[in-house]
Protein backbone atom coordinates (compact mmCIF):
# COMPACT_ATOMS: atom_id res chain seq x y z
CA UNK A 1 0.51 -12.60 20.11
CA UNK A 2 0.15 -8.87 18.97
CA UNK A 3 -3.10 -7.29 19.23
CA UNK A 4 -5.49 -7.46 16.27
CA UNK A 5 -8.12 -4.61 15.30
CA UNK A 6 -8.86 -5.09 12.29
CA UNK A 7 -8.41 -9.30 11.33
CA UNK A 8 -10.15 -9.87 14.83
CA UNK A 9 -13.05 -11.23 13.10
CA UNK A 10 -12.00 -11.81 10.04
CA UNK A 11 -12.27 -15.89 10.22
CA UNK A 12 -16.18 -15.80 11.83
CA UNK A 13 -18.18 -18.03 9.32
CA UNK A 14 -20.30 -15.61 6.89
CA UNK A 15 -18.88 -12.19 8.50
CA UNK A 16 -19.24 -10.73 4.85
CA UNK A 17 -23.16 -10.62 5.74
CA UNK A 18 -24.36 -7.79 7.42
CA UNK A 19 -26.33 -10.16 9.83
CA UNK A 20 -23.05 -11.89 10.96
CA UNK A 21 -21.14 -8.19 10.90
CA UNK A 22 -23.51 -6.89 13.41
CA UNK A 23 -23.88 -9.66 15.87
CA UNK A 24 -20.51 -8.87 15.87
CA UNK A 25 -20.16 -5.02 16.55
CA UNK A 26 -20.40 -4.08 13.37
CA UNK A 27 -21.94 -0.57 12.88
CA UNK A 28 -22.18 0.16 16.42
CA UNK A 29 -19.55 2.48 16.00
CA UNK A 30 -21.07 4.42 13.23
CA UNK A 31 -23.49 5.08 15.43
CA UNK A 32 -21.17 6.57 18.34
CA UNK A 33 -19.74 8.53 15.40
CA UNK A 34 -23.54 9.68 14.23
CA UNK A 35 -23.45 11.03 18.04
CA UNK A 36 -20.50 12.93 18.07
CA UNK A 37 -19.60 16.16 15.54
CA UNK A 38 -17.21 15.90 12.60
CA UNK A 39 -14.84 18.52 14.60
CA UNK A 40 -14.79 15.68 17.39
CA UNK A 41 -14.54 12.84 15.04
CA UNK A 42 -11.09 14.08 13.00
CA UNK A 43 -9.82 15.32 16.21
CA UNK A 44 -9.83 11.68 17.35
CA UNK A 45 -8.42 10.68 14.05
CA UNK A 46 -5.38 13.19 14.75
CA UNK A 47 -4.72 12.01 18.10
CA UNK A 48 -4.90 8.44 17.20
CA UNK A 49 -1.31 9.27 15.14
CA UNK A 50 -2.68 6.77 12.36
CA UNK A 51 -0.31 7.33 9.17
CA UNK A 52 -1.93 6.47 5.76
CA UNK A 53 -1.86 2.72 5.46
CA UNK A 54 -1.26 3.07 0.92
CA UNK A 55 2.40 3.60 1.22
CA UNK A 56 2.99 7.11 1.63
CA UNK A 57 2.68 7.08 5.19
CA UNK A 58 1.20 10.85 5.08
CA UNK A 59 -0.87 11.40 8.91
CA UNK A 60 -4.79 11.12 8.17
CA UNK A 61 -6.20 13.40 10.56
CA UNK A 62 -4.00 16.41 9.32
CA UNK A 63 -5.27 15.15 6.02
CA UNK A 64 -8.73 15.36 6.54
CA UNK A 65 -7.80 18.71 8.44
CA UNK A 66 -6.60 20.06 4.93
CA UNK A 67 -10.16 19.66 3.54
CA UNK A 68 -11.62 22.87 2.33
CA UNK A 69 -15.06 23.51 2.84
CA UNK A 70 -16.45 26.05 0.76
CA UNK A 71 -20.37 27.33 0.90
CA UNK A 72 -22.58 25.05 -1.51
CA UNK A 73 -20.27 22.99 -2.76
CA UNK A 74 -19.83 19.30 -2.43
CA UNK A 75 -16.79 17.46 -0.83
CA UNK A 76 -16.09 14.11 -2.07
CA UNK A 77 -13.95 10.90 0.43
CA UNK A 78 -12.25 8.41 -2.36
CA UNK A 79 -11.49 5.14 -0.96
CA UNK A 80 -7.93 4.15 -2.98
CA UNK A 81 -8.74 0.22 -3.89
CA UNK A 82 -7.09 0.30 -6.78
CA UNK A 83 -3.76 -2.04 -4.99
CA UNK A 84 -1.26 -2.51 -7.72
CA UNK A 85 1.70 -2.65 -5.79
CA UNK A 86 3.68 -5.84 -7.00
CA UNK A 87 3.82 -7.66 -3.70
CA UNK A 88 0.66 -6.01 -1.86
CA UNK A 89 -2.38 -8.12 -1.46
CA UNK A 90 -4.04 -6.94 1.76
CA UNK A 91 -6.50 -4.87 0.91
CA UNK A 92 -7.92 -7.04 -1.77
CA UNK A 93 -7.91 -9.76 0.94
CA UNK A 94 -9.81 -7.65 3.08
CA UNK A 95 -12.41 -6.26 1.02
CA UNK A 96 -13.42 -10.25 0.45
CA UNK A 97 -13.57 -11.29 3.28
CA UNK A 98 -14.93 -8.40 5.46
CA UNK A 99 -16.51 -5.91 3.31
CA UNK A 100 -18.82 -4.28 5.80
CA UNK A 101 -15.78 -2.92 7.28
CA UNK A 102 -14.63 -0.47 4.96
CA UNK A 103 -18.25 0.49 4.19
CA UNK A 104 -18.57 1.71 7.99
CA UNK A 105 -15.05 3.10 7.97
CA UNK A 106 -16.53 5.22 4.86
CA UNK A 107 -19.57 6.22 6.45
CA UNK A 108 -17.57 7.23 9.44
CA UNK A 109 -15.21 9.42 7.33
CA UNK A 110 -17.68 10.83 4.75
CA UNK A 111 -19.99 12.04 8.10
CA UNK A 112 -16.41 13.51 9.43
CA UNK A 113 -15.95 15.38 6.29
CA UNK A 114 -19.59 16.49 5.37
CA UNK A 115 -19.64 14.32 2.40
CA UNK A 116 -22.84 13.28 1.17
CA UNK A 117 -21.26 10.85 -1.81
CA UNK A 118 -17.99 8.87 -1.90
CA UNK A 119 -16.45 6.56 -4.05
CA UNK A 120 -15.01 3.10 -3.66
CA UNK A 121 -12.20 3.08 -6.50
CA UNK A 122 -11.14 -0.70 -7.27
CA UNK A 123 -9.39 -2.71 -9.65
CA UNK A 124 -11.04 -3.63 -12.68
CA UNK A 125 -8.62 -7.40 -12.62
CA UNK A 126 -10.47 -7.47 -8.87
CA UNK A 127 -14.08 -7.97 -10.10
CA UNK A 128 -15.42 -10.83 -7.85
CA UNK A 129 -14.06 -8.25 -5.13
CA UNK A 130 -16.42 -5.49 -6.94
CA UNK A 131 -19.15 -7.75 -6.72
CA UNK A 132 -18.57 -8.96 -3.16
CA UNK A 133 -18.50 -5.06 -2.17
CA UNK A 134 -21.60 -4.45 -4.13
CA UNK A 135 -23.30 -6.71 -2.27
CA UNK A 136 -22.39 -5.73 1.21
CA UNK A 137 -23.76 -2.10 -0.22
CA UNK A 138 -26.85 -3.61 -1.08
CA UNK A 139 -27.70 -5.29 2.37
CA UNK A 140 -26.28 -1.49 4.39
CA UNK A 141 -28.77 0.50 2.14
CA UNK A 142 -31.56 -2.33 2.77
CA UNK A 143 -30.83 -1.77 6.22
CA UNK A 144 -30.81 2.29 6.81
CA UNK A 145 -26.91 2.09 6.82
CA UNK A 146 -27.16 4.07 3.56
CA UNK A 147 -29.53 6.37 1.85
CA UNK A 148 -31.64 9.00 3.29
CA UNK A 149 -32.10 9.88 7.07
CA UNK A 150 -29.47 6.91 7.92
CA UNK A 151 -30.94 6.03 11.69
CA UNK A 152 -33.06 8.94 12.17
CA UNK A 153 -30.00 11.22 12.17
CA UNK A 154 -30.07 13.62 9.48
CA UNK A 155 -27.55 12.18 7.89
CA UNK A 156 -27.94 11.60 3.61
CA UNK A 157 -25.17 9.54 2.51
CA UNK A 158 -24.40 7.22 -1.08
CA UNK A 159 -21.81 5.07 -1.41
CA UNK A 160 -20.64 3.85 -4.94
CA UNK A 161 -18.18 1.41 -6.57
CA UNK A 162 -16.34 2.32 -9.68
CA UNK A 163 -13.80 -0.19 -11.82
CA UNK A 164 -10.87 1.00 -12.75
CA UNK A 165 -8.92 -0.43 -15.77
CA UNK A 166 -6.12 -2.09 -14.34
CA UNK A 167 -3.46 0.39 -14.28
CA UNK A 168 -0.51 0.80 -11.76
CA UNK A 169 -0.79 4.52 -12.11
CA UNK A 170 -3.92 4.83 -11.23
CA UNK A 171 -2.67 4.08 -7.73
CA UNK A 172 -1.47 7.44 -7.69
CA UNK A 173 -4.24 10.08 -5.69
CA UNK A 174 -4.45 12.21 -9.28
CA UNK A 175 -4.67 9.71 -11.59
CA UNK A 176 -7.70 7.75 -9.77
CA UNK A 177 -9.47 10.96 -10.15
CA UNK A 178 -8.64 11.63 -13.40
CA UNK A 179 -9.75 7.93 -14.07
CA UNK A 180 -12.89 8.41 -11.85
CA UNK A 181 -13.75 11.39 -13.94
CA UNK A 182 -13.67 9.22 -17.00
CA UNK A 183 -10.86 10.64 -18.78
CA UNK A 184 -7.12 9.05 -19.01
CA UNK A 185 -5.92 8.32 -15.84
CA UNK A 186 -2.68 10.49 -16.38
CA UNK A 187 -1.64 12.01 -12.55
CA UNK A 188 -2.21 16.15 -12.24
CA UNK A 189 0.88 18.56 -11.60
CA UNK A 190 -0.06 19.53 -8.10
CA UNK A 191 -0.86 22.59 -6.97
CA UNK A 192 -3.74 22.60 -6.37
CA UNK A 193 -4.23 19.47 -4.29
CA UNK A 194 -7.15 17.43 -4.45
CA UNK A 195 -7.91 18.96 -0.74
CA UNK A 196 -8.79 21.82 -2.42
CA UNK A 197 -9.83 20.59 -6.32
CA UNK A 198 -10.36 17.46 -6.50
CA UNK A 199 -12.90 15.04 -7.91
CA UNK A 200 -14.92 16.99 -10.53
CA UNK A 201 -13.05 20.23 -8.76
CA UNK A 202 -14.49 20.02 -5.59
CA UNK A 203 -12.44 18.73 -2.15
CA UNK A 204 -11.60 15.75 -2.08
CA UNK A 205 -9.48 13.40 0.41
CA UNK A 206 -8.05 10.16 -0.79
CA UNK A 207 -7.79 7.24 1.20
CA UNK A 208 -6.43 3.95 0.85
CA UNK A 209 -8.45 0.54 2.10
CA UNK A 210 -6.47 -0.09 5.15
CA UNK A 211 -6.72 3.86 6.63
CA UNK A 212 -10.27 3.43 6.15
CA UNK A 213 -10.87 0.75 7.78
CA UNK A 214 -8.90 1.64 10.56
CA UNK A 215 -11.20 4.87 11.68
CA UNK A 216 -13.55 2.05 12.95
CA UNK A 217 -11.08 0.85 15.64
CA UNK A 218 -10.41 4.64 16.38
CA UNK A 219 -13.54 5.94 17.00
CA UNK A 220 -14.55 2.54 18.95
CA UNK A 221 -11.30 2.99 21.50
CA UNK A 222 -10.70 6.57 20.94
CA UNK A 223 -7.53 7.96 19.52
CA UNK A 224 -5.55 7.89 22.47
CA UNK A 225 -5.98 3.85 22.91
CA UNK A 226 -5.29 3.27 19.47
CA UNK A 227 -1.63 5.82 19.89
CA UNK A 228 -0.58 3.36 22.67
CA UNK A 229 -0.44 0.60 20.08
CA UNK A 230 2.33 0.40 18.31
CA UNK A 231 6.34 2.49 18.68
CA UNK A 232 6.91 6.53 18.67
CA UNK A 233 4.85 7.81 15.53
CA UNK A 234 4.22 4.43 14.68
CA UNK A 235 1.43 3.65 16.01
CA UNK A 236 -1.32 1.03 16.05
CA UNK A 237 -1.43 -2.07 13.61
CA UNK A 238 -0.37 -2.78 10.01
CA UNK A 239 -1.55 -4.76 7.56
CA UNK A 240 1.79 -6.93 6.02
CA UNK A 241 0.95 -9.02 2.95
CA UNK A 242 4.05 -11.34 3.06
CA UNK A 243 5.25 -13.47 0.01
CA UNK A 244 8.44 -14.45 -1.22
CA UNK A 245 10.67 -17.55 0.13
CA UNK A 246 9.15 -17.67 3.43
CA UNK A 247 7.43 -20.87 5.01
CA UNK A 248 4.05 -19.00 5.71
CA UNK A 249 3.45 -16.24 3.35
CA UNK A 250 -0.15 -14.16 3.71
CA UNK A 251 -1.42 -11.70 5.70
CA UNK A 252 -0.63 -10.61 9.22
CA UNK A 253 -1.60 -7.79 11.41
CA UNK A 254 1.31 -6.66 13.61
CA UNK A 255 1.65 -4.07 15.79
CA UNK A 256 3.83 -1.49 14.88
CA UNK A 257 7.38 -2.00 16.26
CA UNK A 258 8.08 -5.92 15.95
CA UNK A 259 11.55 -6.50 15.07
CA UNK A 260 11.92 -7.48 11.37
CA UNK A 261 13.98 -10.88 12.81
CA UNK A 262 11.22 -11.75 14.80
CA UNK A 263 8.97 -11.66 12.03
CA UNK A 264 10.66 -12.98 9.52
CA UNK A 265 11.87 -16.21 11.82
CA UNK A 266 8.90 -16.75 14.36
CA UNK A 267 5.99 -19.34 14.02
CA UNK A 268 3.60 -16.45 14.63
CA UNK A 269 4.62 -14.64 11.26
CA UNK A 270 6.53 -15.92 8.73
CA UNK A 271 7.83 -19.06 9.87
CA UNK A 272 11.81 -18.38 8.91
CA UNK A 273 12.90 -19.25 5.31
CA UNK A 274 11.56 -21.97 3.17
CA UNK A 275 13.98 -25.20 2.80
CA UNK A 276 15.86 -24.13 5.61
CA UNK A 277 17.86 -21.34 3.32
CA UNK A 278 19.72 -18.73 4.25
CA UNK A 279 18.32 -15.19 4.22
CA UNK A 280 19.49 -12.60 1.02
CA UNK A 281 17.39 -9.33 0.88
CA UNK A 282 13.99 -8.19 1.59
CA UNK A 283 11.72 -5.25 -0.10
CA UNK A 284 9.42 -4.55 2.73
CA UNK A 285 7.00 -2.14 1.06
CA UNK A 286 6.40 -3.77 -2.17
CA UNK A 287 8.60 -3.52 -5.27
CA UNK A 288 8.68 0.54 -5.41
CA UNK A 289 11.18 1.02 -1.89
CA UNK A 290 14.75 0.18 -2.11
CA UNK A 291 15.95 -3.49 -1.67
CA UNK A 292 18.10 -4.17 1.54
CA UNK A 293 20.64 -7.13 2.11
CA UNK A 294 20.31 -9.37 5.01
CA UNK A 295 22.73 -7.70 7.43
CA UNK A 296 20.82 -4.51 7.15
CA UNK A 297 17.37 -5.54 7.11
CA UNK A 298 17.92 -7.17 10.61
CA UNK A 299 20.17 -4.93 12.02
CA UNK A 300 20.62 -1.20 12.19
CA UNK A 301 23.89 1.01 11.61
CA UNK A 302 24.53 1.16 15.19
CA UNK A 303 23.68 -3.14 15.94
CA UNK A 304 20.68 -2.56 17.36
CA UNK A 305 17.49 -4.87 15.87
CA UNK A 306 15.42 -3.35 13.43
CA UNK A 307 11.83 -2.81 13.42
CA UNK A 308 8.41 -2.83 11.64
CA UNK A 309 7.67 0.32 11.58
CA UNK A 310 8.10 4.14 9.55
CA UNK A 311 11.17 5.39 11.35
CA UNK A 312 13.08 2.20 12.24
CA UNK A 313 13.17 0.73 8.58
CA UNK A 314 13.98 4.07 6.90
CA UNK A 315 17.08 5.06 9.10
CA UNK A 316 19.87 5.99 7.50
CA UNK A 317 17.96 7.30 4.30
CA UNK A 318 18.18 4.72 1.23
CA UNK A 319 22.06 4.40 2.22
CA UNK A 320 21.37 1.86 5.07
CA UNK A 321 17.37 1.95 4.96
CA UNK A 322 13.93 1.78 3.16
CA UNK A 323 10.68 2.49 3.52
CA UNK A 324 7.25 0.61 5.43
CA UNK A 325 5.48 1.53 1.78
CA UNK A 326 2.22 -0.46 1.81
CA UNK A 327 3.23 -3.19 3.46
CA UNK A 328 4.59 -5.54 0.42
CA UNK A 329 7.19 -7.74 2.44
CA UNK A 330 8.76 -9.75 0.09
CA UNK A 331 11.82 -12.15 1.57
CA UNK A 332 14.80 -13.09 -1.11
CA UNK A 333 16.39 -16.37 -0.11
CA UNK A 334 20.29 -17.14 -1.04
CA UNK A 335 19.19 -18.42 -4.47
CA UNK A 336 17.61 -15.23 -5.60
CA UNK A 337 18.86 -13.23 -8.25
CA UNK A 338 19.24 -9.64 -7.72
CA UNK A 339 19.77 -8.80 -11.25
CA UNK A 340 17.06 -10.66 -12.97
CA UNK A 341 14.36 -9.88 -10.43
CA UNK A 342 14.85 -6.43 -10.66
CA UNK A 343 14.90 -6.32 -14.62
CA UNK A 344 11.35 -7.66 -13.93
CA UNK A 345 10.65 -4.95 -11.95
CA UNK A 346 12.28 -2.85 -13.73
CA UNK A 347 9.98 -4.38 -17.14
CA UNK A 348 6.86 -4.04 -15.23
CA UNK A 349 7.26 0.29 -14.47
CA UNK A 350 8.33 0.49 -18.14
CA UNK A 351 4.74 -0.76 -18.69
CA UNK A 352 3.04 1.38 -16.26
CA UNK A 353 4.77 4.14 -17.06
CA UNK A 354 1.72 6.64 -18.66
CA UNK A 355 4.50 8.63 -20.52
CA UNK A 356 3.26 11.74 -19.41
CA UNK A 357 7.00 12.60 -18.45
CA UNK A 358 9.96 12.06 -20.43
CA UNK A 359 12.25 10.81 -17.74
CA UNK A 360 9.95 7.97 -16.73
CA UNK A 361 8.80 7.32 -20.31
CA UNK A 362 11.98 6.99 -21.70
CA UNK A 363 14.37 5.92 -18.55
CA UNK A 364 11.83 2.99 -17.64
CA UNK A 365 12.71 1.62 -21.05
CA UNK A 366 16.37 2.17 -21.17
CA UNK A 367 16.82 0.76 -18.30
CA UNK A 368 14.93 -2.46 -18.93
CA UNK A 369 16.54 -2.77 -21.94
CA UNK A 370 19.67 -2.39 -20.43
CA UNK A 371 19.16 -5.38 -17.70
CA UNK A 372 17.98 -7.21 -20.40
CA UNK A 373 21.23 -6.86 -22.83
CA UNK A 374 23.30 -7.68 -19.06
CA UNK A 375 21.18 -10.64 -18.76
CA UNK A 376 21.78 -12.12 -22.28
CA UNK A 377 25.42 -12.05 -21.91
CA UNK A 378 26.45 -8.79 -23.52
CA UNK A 379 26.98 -6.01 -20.82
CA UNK A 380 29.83 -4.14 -19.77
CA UNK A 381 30.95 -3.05 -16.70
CA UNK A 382 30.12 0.88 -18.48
CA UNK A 383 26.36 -0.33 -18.92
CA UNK A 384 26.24 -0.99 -14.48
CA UNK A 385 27.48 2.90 -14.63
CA UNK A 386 24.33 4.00 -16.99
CA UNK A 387 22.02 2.31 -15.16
CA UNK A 388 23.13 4.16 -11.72
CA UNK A 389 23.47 7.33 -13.78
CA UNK A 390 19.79 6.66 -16.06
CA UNK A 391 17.81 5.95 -12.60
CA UNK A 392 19.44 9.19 -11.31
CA UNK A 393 18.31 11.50 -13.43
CA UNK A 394 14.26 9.48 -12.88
CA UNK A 395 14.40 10.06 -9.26
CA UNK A 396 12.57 13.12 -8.55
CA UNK A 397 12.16 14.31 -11.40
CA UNK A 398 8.74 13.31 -12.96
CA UNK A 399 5.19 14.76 -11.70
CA UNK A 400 4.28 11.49 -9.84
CA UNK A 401 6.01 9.23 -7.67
CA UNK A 402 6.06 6.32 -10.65
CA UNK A 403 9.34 7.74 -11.45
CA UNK A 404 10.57 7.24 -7.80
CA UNK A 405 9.33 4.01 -7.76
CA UNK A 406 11.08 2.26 -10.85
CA UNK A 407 14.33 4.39 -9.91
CA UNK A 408 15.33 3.28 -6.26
CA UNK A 409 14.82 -0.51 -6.85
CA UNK A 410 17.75 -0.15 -9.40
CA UNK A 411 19.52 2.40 -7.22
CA UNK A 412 19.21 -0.09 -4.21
CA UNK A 413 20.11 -3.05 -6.33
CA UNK A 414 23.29 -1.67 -7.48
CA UNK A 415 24.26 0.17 -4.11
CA UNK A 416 23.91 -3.14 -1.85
CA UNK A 417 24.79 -5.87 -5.17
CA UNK A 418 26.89 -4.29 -7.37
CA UNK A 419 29.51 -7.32 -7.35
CA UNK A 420 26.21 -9.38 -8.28
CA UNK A 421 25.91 -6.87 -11.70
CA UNK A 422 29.61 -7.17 -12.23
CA UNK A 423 29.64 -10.94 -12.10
CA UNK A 424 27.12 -10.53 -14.90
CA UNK A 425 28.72 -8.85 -17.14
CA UNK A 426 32.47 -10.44 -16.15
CA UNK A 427 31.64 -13.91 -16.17
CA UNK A 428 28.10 -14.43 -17.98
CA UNK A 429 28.63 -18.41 -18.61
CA UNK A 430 29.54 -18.81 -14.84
CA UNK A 431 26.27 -17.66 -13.81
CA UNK A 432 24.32 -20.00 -11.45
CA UNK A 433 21.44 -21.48 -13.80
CA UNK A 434 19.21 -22.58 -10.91
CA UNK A 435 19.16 -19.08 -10.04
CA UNK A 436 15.37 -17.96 -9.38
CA UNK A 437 13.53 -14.24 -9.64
CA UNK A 438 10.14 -13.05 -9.29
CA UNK A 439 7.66 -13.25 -11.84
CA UNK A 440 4.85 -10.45 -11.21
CA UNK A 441 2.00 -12.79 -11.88
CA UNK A 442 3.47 -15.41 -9.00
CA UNK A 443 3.78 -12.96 -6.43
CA UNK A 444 1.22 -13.52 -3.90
CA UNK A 445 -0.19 -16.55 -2.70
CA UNK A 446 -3.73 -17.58 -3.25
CA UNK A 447 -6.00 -17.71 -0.66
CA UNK A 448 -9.46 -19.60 -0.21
């Protein structure tokens, strides 16, 4: 059983009440951090090795280490709760059930960074979540968690909650300040980084739900503890949201470093694959990282077992690997089809897309409508070549990662499936009808 931090309490009757929270521990270690200075406090954060829990993996500490700090100006912390990743459900999961967590983990990091007000930035589709959180505020300000003079330390912090409007790209750092702002949430050509202009022009460090809540645990063990938790830069505990054809999707904690096989097939995680089915391909960071078959999801290059974790599941670059991402494991059984599930992911960036760049605006949509005319019967073998050649000239090429992100599922598909495409387009009447795909509204399992 691997070791939980942050889920350890997560199934304690009324935890979302700051009575039950602190019986429990909760806010004790805002007040170690209260004790210590903000030097001290992101020095821990660096040690601990913790690597941003959204999906780019960036380290926080040398993050919050980029922070400038001008004279008489004010420095903003942004939590990122605004999860839109088809496939990702963790942090929504969290913020319900154990609010109080990220509010600490924010009043941790906003003391760390001199911040007197930061923002909570969530979902507008997530509003009994908003609600939940707004609560939770409520009862910390009620209590001298918040506000003025927060336990006789000095300290004047606010904490607010702000709905966004739904939108995938708002995901991206920019864009949710953009949106924050009140204007269109289109991303910002970078430099300058939001370190240095951010919200409303002043510093500003973005954070998703899952970093956040994981300062707690640091500052409670100490970086050190937490860097002995988990593989090489990999360290401490993730946050997997875990859907697909599996026999136990939801959420699980791992530590960093359990082979993919072992948590795809054990009772502890997954449970193996639903109606005793074989195994076809997995996206393990949610539908933006490239798609990998069975044999080299398990398995590295060189036979040895693959693991959960940043370096193990990207070697070999998108050849052989992928990415972690945010934690989106979604398993494929034999049935699966390649093609049509990706044209729905493939549909679903074409909607996101905020056409600020011409490449994403206008590949997104060739390429759906390419899948599509492959699906109805009427592709050519020529049509497999434009995709690879349309998703080529995305990657890379746009001023946010959206681009990226609707480009290597279809460079992935192809590279691993191609035969899969080809069968399409040779023999369209032959195609198995009980085939099945992914719908983005049925992704994620519903929890209680």
């Amino acid at each position: 059983m691997g070791r939980k931090l942050l889920t350890k309490n997560i199934t304690v009757p009324g935890i979302r009440n700051l009575d039950v929270y602190r019986q429990h521990g909760g806010y004790e270690t805002f007040k170690k951090a209260l004790g210590m200075t903000s030097e001290a406090i992101v020095e821990e954060v660096k040690k601990s090795g913790l690597r941003g829990r959204g999906g780019a993996g960036f380290p926080t500490g040398m993050k919050w280490s980029f922070l400038a700090k001008p004279e008489g100006v004010p420095r903003y912390l942004v939590c990122n709760a605004d999860e839109s990743e088809p496939g990702t459900f963790k942090d929504r999961y969290m913020m319900e059930n154990i609010p109080h967590l990220l509010i600490e983990g924010m009043a941790i990091g906003s003391f760390a960074l001199g911040c007197r007000s930061s923002y909570i930035y969530i979902r507008g589709e997530l509003m009994y979540v908003y609600h939940i959180l707004q609560r939770a505020i409520d009862e910390a300000y009620a209590a001298g968690l918040l506000g003025k003079n927060i336990l006789g330390s000095r300290f004047d912090f606010d904490l607010h909650v702000h709905c966004g409007g739904g939108a995938y790209i708002c995901g991206e750092e920019t864009a949710l300040i953009e949106s924050l702002e009140g204007k269109r949430g289109n991303p910002r050509i970078k430099p300058p980084f939001p370190a240095i202009r951010g919200l409303w022009d002043c510093p500003t460090v973005v954070n998703n739900v899952e970093s956040i809540m994981a300062i707690v645990p640091i500052i409670d063990m100490g970086g050190d503890e937490y860097a002995k938790i988990g593989i090489g830069k990999s360290t401490g505990t993730k946050l997997i949201s875990a859907c697909g054809h599996i026999n136990k999707p939801g959420i699980y904690e791992i530590e960093l470093g359990v082979p993919v096989e072992e948590f795809i097939y054990s009772d502890e995680y997954c449970g193996g694959i639903r109606n005793g089915k074989k195994l076809k391909a997995v996206v393990t960071g949610g539908s933006s990282v490239p798609i990998l078959p069975a044999e080299l999801i398990l398995k590295l290059a060189n036979g040895e077992p693959r693991l959960m974790s940043y370096e193990s599941l990207s070697d070999g670059g998108f050849a052989t690997g992928t990415m972690l991402g945010s934690g989106g494991f979604i398993a494929m059984d034999e049935d699966t089809s390649i093609v049509k599930n990706l044209w729905t992911f493939t549909r679903f960036y074409h909607h996101e897309s905020c056409g600020q760049c011409s490449p994403c605006r206008e590949g997104t949509g060739w390429m759906e409508k390419i899948l599509h005319k492959i699906l109805d019967g009427h592709g050519t073998l020529s049509d497999v070549d434009l995709l690879w050649d349309i998703q080529s000239k995305i990657e890379g090429k746009t001023i946010c990662p959206l681009g990226d992100a609707a480009a290597w599922p279809v460079a992935s598909a192809i590279r691993h499936f191609r035969s899969e495409f080809e069968e399409y387009v040779k023999n369209p009447a032959n195609i198995k009808k009980d085939h099945h795909y992914y719908r983005l509204n049925n992704l994620t399992p519903e929890f209680s």
